[in-house]
C-alpha atoms as a PDB file:
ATOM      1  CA  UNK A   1     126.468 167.300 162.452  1.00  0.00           C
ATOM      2  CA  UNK A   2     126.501 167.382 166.246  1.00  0.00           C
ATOM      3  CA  UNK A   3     126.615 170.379 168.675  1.00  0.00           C
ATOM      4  CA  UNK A   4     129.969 169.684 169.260  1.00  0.00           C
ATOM      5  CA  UNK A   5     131.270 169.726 165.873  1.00  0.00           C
ATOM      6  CA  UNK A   6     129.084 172.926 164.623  1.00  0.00           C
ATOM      7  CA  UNK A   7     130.762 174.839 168.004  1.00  0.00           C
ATOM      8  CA  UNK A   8     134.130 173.801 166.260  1.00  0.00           C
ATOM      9  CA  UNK A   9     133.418 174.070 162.679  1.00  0.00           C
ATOM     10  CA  UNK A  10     132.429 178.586 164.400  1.00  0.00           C
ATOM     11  CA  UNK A  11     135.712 178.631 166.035  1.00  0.00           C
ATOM     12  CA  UNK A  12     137.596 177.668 163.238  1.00  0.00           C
ATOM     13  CA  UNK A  13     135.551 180.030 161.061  1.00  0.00           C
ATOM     14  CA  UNK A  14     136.096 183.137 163.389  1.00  0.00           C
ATOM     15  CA  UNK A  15     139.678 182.032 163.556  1.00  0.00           C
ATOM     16  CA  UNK A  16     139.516 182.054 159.946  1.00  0.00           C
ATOM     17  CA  UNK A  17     138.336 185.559 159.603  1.00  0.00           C
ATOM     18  CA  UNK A  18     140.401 186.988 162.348  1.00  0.00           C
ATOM     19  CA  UNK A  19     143.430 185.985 160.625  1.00  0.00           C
ATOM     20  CA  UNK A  20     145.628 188.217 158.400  1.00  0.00           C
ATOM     21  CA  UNK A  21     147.794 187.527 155.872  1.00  0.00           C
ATOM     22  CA  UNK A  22     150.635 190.723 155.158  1.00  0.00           C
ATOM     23  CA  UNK A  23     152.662 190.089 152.202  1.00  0.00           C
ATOM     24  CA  UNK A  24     155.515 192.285 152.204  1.00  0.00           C
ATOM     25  CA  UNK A  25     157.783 192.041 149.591  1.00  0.00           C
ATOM     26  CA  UNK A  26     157.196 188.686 148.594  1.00  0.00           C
ATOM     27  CA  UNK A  27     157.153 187.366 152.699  1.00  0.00           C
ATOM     28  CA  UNK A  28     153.764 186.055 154.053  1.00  0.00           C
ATOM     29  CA  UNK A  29     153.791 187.339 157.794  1.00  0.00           C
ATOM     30  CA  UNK A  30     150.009 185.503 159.304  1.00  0.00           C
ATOM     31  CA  UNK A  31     148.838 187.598 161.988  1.00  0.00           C
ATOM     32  CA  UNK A  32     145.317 188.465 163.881  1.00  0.00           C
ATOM     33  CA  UNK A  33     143.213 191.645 163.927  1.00  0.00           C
ATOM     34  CA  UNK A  34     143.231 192.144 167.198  1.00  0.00           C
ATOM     35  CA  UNK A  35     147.263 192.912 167.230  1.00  0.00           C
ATOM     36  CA  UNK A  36     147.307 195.054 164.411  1.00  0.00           C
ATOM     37  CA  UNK A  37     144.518 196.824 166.491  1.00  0.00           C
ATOM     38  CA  UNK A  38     146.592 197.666 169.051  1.00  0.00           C
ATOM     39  CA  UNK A  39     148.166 200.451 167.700  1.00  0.00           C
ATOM     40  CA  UNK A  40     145.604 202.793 166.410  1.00  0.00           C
ATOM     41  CA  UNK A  41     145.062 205.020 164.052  1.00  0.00           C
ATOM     42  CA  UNK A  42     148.021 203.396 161.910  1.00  0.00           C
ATOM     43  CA  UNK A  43     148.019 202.013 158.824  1.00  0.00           C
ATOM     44  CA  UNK A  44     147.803 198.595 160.013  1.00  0.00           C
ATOM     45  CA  UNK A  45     145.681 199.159 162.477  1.00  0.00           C
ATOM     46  CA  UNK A  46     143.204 200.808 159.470  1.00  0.00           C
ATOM     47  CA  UNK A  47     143.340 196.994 157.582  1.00  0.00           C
ATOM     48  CA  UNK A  48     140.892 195.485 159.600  1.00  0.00           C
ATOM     49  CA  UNK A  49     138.477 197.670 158.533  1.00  0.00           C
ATOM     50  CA  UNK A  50     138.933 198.639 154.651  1.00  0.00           C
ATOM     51  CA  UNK A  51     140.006 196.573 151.566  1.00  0.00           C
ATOM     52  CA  UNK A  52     143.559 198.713 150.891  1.00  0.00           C
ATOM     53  CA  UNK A  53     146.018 196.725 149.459  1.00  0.00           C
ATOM     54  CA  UNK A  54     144.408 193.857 149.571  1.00  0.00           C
ATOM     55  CA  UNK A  55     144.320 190.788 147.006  1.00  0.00           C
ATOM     56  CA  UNK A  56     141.478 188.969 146.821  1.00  0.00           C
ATOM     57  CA  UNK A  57     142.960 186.163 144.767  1.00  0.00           C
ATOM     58  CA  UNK A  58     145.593 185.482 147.170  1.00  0.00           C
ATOM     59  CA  UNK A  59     143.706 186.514 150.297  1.00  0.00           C
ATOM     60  CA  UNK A  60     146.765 188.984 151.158  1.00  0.00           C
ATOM     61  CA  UNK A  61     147.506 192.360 151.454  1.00  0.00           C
ATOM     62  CA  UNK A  62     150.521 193.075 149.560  1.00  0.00           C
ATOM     63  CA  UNK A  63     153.321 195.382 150.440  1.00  0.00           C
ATOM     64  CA  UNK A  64     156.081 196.723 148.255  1.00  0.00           C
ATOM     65  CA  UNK A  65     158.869 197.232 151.544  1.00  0.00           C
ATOM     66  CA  UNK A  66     161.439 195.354 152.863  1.00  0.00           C
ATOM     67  CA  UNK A  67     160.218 191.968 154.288  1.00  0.00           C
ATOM     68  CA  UNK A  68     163.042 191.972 157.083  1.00  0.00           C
ATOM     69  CA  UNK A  69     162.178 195.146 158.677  1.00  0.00           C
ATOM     70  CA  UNK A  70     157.996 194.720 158.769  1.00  0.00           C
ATOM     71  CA  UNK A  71     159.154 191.321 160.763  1.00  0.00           C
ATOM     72  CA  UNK A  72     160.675 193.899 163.598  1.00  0.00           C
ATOM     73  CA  UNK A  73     157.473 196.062 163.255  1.00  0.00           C
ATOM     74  CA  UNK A  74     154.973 193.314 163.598  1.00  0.00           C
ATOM     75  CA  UNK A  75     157.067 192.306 166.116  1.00  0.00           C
ATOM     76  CA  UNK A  76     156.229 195.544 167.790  1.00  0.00           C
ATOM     77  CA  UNK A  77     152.752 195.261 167.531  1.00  0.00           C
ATOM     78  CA  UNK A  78     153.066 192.280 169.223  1.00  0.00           C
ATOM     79  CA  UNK A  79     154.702 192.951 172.170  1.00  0.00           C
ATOM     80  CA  UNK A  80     154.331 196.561 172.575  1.00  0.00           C
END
């Protein structure tokens, strides 16, 4: 493996890990860290750094609420 394809094969990975999957009532909403970050001291925000809620089978964190709302909160997170 070249330079060039171990740099890509450690962006993909970080990508990897920065990712986060939010299952809420049975809807998979893919996010990053970082946003769920940007509100602190919120539940969310408290994911990136504990194991709550979260399935390692699946890779997930499951929540039982209503998938249609959590798409306008994530929503906020994003945008502000």
């Amino acid at each position: 493996m070249n330079l060039v394809q171990e740099e890509l094969q450690l962006k993909s990975e970080e990508q990897r890990e920065s990712r986060v999957i939010l299952n809420v009532g049975g809807v998979r909403h893919e996010t990053q860290k970082a946003t769920l970050k940007k509100i602190p001291a919120t539940r969310l925000s408290k994911l990136t750094e504990a194991l709550i809620n979260y399935d390692a089978v699946t890779g997930e964190y499951f929540f039982d609420r209503h998938p249609g709302v959590f798409a306008q909160v994530l929503n906020y997170y994003r945008t502000g």
